[in-house]
Protein backbone atom coordinates (compact mmCIF):
# COMPACT_ATOMS: atom_id res chain seq x y z
CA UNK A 1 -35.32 -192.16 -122.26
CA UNK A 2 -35.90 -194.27 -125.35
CA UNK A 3 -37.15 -193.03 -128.20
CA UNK A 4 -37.21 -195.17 -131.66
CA UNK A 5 -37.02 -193.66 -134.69
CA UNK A 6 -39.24 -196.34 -137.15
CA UNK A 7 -39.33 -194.25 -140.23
CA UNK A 8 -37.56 -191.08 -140.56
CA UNK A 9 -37.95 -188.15 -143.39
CA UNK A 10 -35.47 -186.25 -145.70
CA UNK A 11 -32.39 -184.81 -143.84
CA UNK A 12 -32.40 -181.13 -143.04
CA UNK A 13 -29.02 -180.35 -145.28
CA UNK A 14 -31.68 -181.41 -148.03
CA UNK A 15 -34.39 -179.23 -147.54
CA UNK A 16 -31.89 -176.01 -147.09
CA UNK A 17 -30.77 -176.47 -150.37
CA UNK A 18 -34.53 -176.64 -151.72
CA UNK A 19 -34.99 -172.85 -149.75
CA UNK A 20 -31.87 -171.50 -151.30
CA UNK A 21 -33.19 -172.00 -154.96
CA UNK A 22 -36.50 -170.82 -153.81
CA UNK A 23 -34.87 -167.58 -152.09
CA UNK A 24 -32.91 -166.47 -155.14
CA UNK A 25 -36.00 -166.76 -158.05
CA UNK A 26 -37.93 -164.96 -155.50
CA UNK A 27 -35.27 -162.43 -155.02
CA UNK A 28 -35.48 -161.16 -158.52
CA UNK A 29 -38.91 -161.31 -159.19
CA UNK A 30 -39.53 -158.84 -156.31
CA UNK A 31 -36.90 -156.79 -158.11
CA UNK A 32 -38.80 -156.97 -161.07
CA UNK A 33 -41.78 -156.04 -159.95
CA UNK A 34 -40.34 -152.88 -158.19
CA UNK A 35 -39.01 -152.05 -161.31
CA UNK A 36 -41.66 -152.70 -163.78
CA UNK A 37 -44.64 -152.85 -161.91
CA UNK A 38 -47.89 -154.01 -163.75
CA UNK A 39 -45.91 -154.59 -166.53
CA UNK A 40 -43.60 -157.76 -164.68
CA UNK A 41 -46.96 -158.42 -162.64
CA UNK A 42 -48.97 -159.07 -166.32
CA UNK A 43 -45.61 -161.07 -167.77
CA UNK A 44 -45.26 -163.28 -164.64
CA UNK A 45 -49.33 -163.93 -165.21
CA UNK A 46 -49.09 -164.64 -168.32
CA UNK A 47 -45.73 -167.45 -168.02
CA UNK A 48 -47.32 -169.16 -164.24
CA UNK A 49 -51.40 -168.68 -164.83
CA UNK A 50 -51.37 -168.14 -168.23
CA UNK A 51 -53.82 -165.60 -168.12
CA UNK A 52 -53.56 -162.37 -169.19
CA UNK A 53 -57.13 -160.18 -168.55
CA UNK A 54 -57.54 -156.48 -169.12
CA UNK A 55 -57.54 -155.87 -165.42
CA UNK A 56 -56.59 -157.82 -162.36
CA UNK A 57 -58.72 -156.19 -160.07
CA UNK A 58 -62.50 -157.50 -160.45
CA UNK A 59 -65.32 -155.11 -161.32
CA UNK A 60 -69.04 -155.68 -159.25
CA UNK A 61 -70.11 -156.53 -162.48
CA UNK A 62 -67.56 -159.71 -162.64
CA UNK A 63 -67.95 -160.66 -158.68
CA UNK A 64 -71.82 -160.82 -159.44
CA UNK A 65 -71.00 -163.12 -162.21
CA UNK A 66 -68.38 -165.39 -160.86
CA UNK A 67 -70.61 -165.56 -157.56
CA UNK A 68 -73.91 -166.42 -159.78
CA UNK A 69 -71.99 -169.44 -160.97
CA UNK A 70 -71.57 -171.33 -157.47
CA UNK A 71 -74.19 -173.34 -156.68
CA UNK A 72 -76.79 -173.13 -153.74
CA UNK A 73 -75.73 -175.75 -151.85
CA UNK A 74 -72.01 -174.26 -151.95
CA UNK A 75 -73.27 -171.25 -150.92
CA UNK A 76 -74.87 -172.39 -147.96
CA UNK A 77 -72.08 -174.44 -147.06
CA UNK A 78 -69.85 -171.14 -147.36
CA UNK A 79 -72.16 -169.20 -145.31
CA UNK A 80 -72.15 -171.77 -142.80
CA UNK A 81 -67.90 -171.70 -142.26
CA UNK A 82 -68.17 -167.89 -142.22
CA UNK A 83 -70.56 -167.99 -139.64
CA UNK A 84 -68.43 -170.45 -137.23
CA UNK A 85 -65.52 -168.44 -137.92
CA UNK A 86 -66.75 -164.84 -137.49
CA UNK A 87 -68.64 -166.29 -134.10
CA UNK A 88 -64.78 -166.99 -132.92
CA UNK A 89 -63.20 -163.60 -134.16
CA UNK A 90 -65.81 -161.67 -132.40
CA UNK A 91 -65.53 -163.49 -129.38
CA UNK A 92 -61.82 -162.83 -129.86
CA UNK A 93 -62.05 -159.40 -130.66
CA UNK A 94 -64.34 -158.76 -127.53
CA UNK A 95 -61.19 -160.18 -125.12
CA UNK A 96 -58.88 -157.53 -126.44
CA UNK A 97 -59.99 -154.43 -124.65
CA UNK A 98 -58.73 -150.79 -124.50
CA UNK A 99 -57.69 -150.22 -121.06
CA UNK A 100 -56.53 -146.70 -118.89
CA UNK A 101 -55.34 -147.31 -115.08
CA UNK A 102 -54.01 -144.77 -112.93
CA UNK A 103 -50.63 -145.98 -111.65
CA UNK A 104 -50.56 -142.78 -108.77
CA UNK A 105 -52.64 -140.27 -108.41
CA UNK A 106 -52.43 -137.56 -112.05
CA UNK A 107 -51.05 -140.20 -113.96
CA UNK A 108 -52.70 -141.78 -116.12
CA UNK A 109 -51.43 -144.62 -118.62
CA UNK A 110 -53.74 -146.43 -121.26
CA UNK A 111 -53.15 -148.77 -124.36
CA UNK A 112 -55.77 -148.70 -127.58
CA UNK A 113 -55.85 -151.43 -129.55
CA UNK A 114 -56.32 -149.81 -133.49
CA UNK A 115 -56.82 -151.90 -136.44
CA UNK A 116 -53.99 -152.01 -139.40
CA UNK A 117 -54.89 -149.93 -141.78
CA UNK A 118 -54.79 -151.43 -145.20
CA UNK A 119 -54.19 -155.68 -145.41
CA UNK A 120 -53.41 -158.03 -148.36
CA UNK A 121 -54.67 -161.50 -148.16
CA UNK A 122 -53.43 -163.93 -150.11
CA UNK A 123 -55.52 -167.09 -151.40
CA UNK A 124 -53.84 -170.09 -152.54
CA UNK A 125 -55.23 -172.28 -156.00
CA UNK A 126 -53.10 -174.11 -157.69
CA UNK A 127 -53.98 -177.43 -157.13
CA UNK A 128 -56.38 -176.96 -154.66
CA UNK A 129 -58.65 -173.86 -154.42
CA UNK A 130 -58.32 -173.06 -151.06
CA UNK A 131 -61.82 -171.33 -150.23
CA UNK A 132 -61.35 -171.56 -146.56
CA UNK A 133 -58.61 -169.52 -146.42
CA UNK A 134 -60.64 -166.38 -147.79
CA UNK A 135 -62.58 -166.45 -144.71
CA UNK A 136 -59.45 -167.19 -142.65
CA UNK A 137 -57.89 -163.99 -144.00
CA UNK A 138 -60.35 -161.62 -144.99
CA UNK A 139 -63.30 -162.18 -142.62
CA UNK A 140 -61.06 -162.02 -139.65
CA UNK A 141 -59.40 -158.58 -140.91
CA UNK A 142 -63.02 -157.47 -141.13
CA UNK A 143 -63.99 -158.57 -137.63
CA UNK A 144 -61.09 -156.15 -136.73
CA UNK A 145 -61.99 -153.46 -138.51
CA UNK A 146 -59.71 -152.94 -140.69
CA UNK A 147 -60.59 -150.02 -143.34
CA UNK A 148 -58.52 -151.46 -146.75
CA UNK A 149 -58.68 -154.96 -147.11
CA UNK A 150 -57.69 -156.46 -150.48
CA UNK A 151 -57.52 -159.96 -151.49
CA UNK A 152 -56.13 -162.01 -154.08
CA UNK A 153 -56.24 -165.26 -155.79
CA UNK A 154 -54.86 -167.00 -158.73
CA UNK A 155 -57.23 -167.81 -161.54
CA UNK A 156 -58.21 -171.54 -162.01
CA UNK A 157 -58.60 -172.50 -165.74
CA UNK A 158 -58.16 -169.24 -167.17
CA UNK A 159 -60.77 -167.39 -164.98
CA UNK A 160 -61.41 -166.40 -161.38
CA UNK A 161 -62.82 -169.10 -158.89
CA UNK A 162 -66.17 -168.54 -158.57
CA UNK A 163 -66.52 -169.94 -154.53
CA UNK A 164 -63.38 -168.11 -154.01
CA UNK A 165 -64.52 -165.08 -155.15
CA UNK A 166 -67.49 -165.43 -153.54
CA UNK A 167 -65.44 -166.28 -150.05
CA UNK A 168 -64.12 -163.17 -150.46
CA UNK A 169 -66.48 -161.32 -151.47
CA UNK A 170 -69.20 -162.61 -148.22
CA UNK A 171 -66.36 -161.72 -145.83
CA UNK A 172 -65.62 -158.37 -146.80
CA UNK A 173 -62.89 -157.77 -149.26
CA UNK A 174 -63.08 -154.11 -150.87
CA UNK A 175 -60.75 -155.23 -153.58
CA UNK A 176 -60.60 -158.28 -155.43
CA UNK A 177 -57.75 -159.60 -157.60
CA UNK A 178 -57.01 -162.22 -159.71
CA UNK A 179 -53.54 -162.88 -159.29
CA UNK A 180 -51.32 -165.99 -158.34
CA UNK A 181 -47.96 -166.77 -156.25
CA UNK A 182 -45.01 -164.15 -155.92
CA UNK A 183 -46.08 -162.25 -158.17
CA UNK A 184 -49.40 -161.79 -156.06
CA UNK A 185 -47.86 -161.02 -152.62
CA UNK A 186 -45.26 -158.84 -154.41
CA UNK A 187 -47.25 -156.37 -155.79
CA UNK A 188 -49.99 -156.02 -152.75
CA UNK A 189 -46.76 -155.38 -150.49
CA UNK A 190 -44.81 -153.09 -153.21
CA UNK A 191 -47.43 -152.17 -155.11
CA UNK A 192 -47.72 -150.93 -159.01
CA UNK A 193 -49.28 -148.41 -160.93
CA UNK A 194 -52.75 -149.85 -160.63
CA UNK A 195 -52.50 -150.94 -156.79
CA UNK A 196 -52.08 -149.19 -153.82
CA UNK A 197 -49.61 -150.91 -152.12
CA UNK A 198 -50.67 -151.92 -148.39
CA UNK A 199 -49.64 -152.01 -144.66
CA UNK A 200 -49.69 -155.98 -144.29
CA UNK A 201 -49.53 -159.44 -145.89
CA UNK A 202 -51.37 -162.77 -144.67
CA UNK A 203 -52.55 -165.63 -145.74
CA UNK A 204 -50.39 -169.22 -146.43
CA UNK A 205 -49.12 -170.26 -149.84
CA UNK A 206 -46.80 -172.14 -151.45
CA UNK A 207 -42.74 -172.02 -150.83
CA UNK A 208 -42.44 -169.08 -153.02
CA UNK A 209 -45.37 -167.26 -151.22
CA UNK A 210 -43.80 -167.98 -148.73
CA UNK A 211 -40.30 -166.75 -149.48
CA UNK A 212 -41.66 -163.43 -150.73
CA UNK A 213 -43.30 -162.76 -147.83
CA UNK A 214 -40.55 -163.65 -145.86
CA UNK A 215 -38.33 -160.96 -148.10
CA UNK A 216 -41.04 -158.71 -147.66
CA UNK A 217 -41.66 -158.34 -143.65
CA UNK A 218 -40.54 -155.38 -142.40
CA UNK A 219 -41.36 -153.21 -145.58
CA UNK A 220 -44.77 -154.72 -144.95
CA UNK A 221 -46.02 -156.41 -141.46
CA UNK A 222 -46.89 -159.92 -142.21
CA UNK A 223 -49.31 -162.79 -140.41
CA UNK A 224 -46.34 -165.06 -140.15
CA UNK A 225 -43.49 -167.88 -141.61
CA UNK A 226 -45.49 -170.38 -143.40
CA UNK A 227 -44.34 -173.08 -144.68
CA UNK A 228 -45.43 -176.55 -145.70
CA UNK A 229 -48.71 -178.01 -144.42
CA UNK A 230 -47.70 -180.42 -141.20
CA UNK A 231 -49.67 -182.31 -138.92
CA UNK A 232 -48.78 -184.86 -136.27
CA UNK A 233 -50.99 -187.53 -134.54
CA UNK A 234 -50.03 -188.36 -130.97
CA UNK A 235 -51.84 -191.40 -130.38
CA UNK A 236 -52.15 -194.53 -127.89
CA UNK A 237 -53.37 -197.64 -127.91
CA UNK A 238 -56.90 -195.91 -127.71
CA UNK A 239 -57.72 -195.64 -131.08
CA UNK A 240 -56.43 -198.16 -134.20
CA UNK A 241 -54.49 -197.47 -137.37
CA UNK A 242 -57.15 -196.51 -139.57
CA UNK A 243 -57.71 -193.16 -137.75
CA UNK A 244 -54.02 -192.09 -137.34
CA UNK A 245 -53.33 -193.22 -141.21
CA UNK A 246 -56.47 -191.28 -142.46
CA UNK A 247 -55.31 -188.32 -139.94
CA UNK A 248 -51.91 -188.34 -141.29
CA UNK A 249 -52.78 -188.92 -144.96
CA UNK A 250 -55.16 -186.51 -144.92
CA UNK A 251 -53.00 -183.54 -144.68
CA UNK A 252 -49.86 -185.36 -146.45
CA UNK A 253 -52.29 -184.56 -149.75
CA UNK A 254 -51.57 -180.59 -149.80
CA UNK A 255 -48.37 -181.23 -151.32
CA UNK A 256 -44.98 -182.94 -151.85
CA UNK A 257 -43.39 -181.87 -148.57
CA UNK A 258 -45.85 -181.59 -146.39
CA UNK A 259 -44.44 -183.24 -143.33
CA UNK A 260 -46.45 -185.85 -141.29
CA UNK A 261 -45.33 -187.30 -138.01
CA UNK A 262 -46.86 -190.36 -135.53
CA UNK A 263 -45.88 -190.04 -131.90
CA UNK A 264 -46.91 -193.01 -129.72
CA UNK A 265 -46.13 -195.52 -127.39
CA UNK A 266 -47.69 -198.42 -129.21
CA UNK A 267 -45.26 -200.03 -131.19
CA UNK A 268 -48.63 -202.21 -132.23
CA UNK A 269 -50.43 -199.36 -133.59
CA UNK A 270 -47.08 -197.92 -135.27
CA UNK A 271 -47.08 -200.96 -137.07
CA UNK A 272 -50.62 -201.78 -138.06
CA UNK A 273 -50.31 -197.36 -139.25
CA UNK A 274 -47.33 -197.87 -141.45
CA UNK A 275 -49.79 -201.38 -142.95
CA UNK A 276 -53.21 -198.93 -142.94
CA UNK A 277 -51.12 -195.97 -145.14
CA UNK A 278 -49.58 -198.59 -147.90
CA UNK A 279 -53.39 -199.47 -147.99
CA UNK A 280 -54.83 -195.95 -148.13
CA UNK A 281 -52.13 -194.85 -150.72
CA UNK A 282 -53.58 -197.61 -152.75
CA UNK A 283 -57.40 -195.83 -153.78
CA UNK A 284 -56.29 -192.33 -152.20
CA UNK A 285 -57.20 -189.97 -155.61
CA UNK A 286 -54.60 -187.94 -153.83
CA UNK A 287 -52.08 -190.64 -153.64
CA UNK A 288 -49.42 -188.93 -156.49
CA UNK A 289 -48.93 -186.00 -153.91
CA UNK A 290 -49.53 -187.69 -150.41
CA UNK A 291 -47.55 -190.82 -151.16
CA UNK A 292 -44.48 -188.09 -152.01
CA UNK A 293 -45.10 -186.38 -148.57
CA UNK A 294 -45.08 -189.72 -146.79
CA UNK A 295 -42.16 -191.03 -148.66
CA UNK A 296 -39.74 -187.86 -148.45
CA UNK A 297 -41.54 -185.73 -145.09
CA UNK A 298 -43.31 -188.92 -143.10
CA UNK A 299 -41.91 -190.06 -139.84
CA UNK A 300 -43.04 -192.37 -136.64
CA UNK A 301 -41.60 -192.45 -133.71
CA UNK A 302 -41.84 -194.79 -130.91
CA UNK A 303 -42.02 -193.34 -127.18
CA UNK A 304 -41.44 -195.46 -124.09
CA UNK A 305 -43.58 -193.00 -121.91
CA UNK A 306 -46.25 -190.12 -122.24
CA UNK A 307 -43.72 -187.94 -121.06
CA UNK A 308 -41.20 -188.52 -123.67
CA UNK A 309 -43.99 -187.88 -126.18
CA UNK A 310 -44.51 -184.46 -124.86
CA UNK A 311 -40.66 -183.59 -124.81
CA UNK A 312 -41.10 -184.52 -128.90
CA UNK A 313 -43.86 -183.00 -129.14
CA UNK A 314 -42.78 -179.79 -128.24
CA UNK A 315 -39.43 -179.75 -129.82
CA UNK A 316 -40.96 -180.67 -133.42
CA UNK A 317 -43.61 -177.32 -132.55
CA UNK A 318 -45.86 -179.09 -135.55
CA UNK A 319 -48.29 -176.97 -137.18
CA UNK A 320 -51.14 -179.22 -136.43
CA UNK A 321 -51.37 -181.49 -133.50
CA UNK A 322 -53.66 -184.06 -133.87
CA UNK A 323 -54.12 -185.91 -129.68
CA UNK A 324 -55.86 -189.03 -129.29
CA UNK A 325 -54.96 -190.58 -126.14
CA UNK A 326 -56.34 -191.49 -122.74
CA UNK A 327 -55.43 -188.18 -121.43
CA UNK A 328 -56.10 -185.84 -124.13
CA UNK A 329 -56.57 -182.94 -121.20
CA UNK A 330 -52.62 -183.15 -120.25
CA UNK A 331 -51.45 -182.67 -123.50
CA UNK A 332 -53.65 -179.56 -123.48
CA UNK A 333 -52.67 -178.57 -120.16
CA UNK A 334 -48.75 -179.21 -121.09
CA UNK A 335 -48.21 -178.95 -124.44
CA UNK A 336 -46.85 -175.09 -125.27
CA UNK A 337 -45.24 -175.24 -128.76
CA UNK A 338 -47.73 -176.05 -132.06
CA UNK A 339 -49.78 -174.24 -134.62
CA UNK A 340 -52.90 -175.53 -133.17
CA UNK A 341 -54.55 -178.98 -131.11
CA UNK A 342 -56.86 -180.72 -131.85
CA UNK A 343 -58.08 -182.88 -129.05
CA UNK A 344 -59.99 -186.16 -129.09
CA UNK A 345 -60.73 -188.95 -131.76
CA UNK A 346 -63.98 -187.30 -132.34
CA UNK A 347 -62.17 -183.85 -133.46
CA UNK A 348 -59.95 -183.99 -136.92
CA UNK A 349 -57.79 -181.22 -138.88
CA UNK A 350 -60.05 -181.03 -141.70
CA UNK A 351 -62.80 -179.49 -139.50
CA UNK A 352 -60.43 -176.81 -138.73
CA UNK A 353 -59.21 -176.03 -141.80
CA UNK A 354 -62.30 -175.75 -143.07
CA UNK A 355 -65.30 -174.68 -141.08
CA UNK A 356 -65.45 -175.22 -137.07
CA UNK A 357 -64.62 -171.70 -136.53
CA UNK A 358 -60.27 -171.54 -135.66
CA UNK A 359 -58.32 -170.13 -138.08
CA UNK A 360 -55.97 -172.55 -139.86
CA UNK A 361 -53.57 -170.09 -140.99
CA UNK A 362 -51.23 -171.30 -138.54
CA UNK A 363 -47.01 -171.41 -137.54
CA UNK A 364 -44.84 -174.24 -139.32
CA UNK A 365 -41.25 -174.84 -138.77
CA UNK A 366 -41.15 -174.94 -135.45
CA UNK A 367 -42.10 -171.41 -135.51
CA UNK A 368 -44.85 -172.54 -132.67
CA UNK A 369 -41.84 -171.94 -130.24
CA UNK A 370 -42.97 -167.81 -130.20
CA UNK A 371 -45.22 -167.41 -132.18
CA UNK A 372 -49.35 -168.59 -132.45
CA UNK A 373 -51.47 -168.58 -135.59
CA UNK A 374 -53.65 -166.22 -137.65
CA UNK A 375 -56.02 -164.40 -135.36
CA UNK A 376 -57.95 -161.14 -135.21
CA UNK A 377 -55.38 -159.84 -132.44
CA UNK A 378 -52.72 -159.90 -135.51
CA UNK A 379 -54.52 -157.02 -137.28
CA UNK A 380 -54.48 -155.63 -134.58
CA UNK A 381 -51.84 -153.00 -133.04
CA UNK A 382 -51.98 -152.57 -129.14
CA UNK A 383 -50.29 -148.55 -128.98
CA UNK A 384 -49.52 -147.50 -125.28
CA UNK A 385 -50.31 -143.67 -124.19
CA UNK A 386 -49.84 -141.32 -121.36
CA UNK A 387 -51.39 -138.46 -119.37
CA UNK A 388 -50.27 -136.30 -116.47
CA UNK A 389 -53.12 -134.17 -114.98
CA UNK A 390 -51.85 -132.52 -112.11
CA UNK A 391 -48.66 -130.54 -111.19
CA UNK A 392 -47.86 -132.57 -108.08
CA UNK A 393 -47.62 -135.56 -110.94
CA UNK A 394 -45.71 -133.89 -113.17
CA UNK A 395 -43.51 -132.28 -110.85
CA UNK A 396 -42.35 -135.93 -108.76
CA UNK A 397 -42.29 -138.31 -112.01
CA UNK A 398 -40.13 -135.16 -113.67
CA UNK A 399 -38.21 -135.34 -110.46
CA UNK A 400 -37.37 -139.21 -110.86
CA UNK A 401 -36.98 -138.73 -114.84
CA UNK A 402 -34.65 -136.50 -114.75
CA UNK A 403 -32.28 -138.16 -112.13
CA UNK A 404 -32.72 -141.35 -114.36
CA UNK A 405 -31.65 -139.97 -117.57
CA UNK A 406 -28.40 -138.34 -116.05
CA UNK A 407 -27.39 -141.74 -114.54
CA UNK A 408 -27.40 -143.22 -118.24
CA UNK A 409 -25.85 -139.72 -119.60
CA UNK A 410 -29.11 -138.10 -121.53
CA UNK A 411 -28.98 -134.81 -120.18
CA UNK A 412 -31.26 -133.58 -122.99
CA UNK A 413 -33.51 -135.99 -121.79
CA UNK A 414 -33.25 -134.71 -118.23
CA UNK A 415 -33.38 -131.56 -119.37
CA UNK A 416 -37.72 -132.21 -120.81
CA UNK A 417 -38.30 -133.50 -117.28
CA UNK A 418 -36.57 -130.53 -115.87
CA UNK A 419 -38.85 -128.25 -117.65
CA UNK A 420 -41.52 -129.47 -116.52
CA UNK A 421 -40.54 -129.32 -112.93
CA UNK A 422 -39.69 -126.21 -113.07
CA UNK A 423 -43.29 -125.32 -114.76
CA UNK A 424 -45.08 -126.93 -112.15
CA UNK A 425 -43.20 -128.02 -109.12
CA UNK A 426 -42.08 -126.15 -105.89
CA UNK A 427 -38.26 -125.25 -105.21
CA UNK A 428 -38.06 -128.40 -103.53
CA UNK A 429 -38.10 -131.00 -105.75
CA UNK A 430 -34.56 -132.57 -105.81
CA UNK A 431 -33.32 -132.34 -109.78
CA UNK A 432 -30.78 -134.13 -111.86
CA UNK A 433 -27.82 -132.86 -112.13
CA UNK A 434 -27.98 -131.01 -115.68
CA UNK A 435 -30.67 -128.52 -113.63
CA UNK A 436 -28.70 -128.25 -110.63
């Protein structure tokens, strides 16, 4: 195997140490929040957004307005995205059925699949106000059904985002907030005197979203571990530079580290890629943040075969896959750890992000290994039951229950399938050894 590394990105030991100063500011704020509530909520506002309203939470009055001030063409576009992507959560929704089989005759065993019952969505601004990922979050909780869906947002010079809101608003939100970063996840998850605090947490963020959502899972449920924004482009000689520079530039733009990787086995077109991105960086208005991605998080690496690309592919587990090859199908057929693919010269990441219907919330560091992205299965909870309807039933799966549960030691245990033996068997039902 021979694999050439041709430009490589910021050692790991490096990045570490950029999570541990994350992990520790996060640490306290949470504390502080706990603690103070509303109060650390308005003060961490105030220092990061500097905005400091009489309420976070929106009135109808104020979603009316903000929505009022987005034009019709943005509208339609909106409408448009929500439509793709509540086409694909229904159609989602519809595979996940409730199911009851009878595994012997009187017993009966069934799952339902019940909706979480109060969600937090987080929707990034900053730099960037990320409209797309309202419908990501919230529209997909509402194709599940879930009751309690809040959603927040940071406010973008001094006042709410009117298309956000309006994202948010369209796909179903029953609360709306303005509030940004930490502070935002914090108090949806703990909550504070004016917010009831709720069962879940999605959406993606920056590192310190991130990192308080990581603190946060298991008092809350969350979507998943996002990090950075990555994509990769596995390419061949089948297309040129200029798409696999655009491809890769294109994502390097959400933000310093955002981590973007060529795979291919065309040293030609890993050359005339590295050329095409010194050129792009050039007029790119986004060049300040993607040319800090490429520089610190950029990589190519040069495969011999098609094989060893796929053996790369799946240990990096990259959030977004970009495959343009002459076999596009194999990597689909083969490929099991990423965020999402995205299959043919004619498809891009942008579309995704933004409108053709997938969600983009979707695994990063390597987290593709177990886990898939944002979907309307994760507001979902799958809860198993039973039911026993006849005393022949009860009496032989007592029978084996109790038998069971005295070879591990429980005889309490045994003792509930005992019972119910007794209740409804004959006197010849052989019983475990606490009943004996």
């Amino acid at each position: 195997m021979t694999i050439t590394i041709l430009k490589s990105s910021k050692p790991e030991s490096e990045r570490a140490e950029d999570d541990a100063k994350v992990r520790g500011v996060v640490e306290n704020t949470l504390k502080d929040i706990e603690t103070r509530g509303d109060a650390a909520v308005r003060d961490l506002s105030a220092k990061f957004d500097k905005y400091e309203p009489e309420s976070f939470r929106l009135s109808a009055s104020e979603i009316d307005a903000a929505m009022n001030k987005v034009s019709a063409r943005d509208m339609d576009d909106i409408k448009f995205a929500q439509t793709q992507i509540r086409a694909f959560a229904q159609a989602q929704r519809a595979s996940m059925t409730d199911i009851e089989v009878e595994t012997m005759p009187g017993v009966f065993l069934g799952h339902k699949n019940i909706p979480v019952q109060s969600v937090g969505c987080y929707v990034p601004g900053g730099k960037f106000p990320m409209v797309a990922s309202a419908h990501m979050s919230v529209l997909t909780a509402t194709v599940a059904g879930v009751p309690r869906i809040i959603a927040s947002a940071p406010p973008m010079n001094g006042a709410p985002h009117p298309a956000i809101v309006a994202a948010m608003q369209m796909g179903g939100a029953h609360e709306i907030y303005v509030m940004g970063g930490m502070q935002a996840v914090g108090a949806m998850a703990i909550g504070t005197q004016t917010i009831t605090p709720v069962d879940m947490l999605v959406g993606p963020g920056n590192a310190f979203v991130a990192e308080a959502k990581r603190q946060l899972f298991g008092r809350v449920g969350i979507d998943l571990f996002a990090g950075p924004t990555e994509t990769m482009v596995i390419a061949d000689d089948t297309v040129d530079a200029e798409m696999c520079a655009t491809d890769l530039l294109g994502q390097a733009e959400h933000g310093y580290n955002s981590p973007a990787v060529l795979l291919t086995n065309s040293r030609k077109l890993a050359d005339a890629t590295m050329l095409e991105i010194d050129r792009l960086l050039k007029i790119l208005p986004t060049t300040e943040t993607a040319s800090a991605s490429w520089r610190d998080y950029g990589e190519i690496i040069l495969c011999d075969t098609y094989d060893e690309m796929l053996t790369v592919a799946n240990d990096i587990a990259s959030e977004h896959v970009q495959v343009m090859t002459d076999r596009d199908d194999w990597f689909l057929e083969n490929m099991h750890s990423y965020g999402a693919l995205f299959l043919g010269p004619r498809t891009n990441v942008a579309n995704g992000d933004k409108v053709i219907g997938t969600n983009h919330t979707l695994p990063t560091k390597k987290a593709g290994r177990y886990t898939g992205g944002l979907w309307v299965g994760k507001f979902l909870k799958t809860h198993s039951y039973q039911r026993i309807t006849t005393d022949e039933a009860a009496a032989e799966i007592g029978a084996y229950g109790s038998r069971l549960c005295m070879l591990e030691g429980f005889v309490g245990h045994a003792e509930q399938c005992n019972l119910r033996v007794r209740r409804y068997g004959g006197k010849n039902v052989a019983y475990g050894a606490a009943a004996e």
